[in-house]
C-alpha atoms as a PDB file:
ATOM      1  CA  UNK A   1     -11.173   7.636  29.352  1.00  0.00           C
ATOM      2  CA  UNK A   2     -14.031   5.554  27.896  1.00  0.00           C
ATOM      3  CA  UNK A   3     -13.469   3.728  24.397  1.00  0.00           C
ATOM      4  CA  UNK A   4     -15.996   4.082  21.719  1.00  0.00           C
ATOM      5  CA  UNK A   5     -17.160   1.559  19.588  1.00  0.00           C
ATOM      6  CA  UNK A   6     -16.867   3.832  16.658  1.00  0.00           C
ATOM      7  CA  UNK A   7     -14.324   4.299  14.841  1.00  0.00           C
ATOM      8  CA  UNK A   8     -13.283   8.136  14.849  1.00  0.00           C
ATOM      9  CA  UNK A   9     -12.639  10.648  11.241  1.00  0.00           C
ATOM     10  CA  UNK A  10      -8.735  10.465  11.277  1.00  0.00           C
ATOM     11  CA  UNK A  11      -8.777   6.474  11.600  1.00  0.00           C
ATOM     12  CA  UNK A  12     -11.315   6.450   8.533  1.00  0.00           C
ATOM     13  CA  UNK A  13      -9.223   9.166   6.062  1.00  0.00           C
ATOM     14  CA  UNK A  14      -6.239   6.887   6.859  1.00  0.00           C
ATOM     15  CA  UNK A  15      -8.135   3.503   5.751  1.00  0.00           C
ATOM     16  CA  UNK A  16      -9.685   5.524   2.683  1.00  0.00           C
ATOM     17  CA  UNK A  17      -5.408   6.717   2.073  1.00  0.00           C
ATOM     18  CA  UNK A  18      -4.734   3.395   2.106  1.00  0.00           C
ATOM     19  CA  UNK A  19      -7.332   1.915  -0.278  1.00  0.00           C
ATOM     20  CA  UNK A  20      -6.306   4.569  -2.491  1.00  0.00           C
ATOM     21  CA  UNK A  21      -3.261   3.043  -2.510  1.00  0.00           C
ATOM     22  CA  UNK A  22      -3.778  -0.167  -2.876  1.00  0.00           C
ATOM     23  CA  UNK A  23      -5.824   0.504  -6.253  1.00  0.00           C
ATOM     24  CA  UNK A  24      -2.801   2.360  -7.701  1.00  0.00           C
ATOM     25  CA  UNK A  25      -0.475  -0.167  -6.720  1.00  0.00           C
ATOM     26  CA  UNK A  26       0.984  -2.280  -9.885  1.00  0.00           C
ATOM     27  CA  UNK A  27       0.245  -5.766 -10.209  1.00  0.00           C
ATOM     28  CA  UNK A  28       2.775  -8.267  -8.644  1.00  0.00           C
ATOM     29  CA  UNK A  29       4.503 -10.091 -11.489  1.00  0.00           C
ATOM     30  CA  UNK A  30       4.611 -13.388  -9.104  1.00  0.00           C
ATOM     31  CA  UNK A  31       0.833 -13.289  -8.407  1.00  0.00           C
ATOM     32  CA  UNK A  32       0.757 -12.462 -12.242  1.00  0.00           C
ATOM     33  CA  UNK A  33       2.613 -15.671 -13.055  1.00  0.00           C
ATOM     34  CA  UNK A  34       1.081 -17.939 -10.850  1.00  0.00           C
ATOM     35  CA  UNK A  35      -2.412 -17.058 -12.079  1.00  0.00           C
ATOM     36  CA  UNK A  36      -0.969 -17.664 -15.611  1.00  0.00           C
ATOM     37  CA  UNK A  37       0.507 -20.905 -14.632  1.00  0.00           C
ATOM     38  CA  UNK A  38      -3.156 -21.973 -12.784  1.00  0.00           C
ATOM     39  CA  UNK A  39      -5.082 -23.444 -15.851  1.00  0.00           C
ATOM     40  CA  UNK A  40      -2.161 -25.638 -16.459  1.00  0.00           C
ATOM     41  CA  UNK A  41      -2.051 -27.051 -12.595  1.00  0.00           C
ATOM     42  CA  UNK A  42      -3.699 -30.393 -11.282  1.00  0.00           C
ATOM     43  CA  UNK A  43      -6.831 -28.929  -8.923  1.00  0.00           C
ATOM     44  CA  UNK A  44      -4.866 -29.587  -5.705  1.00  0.00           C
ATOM     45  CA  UNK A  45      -2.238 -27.211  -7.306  1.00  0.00           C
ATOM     46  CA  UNK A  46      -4.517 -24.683  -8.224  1.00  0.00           C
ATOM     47  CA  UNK A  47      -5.254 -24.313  -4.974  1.00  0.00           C
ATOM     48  CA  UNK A  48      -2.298 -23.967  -3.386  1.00  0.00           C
ATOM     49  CA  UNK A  49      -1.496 -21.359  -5.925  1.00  0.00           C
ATOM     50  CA  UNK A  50      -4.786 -19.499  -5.222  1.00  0.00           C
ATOM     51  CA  UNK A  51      -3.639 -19.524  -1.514  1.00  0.00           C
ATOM     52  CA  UNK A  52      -0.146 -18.341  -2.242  1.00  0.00           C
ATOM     53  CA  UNK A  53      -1.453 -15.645  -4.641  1.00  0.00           C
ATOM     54  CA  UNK A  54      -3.694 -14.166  -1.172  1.00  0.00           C
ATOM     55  CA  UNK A  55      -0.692 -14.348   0.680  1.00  0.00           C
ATOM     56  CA  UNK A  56       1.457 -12.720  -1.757  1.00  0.00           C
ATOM     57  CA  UNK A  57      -1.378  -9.478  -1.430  1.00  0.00           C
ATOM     58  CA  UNK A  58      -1.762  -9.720   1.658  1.00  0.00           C
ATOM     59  CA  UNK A  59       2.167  -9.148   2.260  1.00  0.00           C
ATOM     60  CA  UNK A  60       2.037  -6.603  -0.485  1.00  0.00           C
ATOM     61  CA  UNK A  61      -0.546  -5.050   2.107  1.00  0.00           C
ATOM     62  CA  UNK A  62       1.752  -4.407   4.915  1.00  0.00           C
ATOM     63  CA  UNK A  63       3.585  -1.369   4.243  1.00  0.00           C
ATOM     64  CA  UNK A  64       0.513   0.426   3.266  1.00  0.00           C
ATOM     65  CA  UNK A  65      -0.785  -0.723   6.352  1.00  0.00           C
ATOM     66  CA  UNK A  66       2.273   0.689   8.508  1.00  0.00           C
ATOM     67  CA  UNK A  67       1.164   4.008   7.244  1.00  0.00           C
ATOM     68  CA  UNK A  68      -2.102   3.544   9.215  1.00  0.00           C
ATOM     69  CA  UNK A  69      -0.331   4.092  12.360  1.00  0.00           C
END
């Protein structure tokens, strides 16, 4: 069987399920608290918090993501 390059109706209602998702998700208290803490950080800090806060969503992202399957 050939493989299209586009990416079929079922794939794209699950990625628009899981985008709906996402936006109805509540707000992670640690990402939360880290972007409170941020004005108060040397800038080297800040950015390790900015990277921990995009890991912190992107690992909130995974179970969503296991529905995509």
């Amino acid at each position: 069987e050939e493989k299209s390059e586009f990416i079929d109706f079922e794939t794209i209602t699950k990625i628009a399920s899981v985008l709906g998702k996402l936006s109805s998700q509540p707000k992670d208290p640690g990402c939360e608290l880290l972007s409170a803490l941020k004005p108060m950080l040397s800038p080297e800090r800040r950015h390790k918090a900015d990277e921990a806060i995009k890991i912190m969503q992107i690992l909130s992202l995974l179970p969503l993501l296991k529905d995509l399957q």
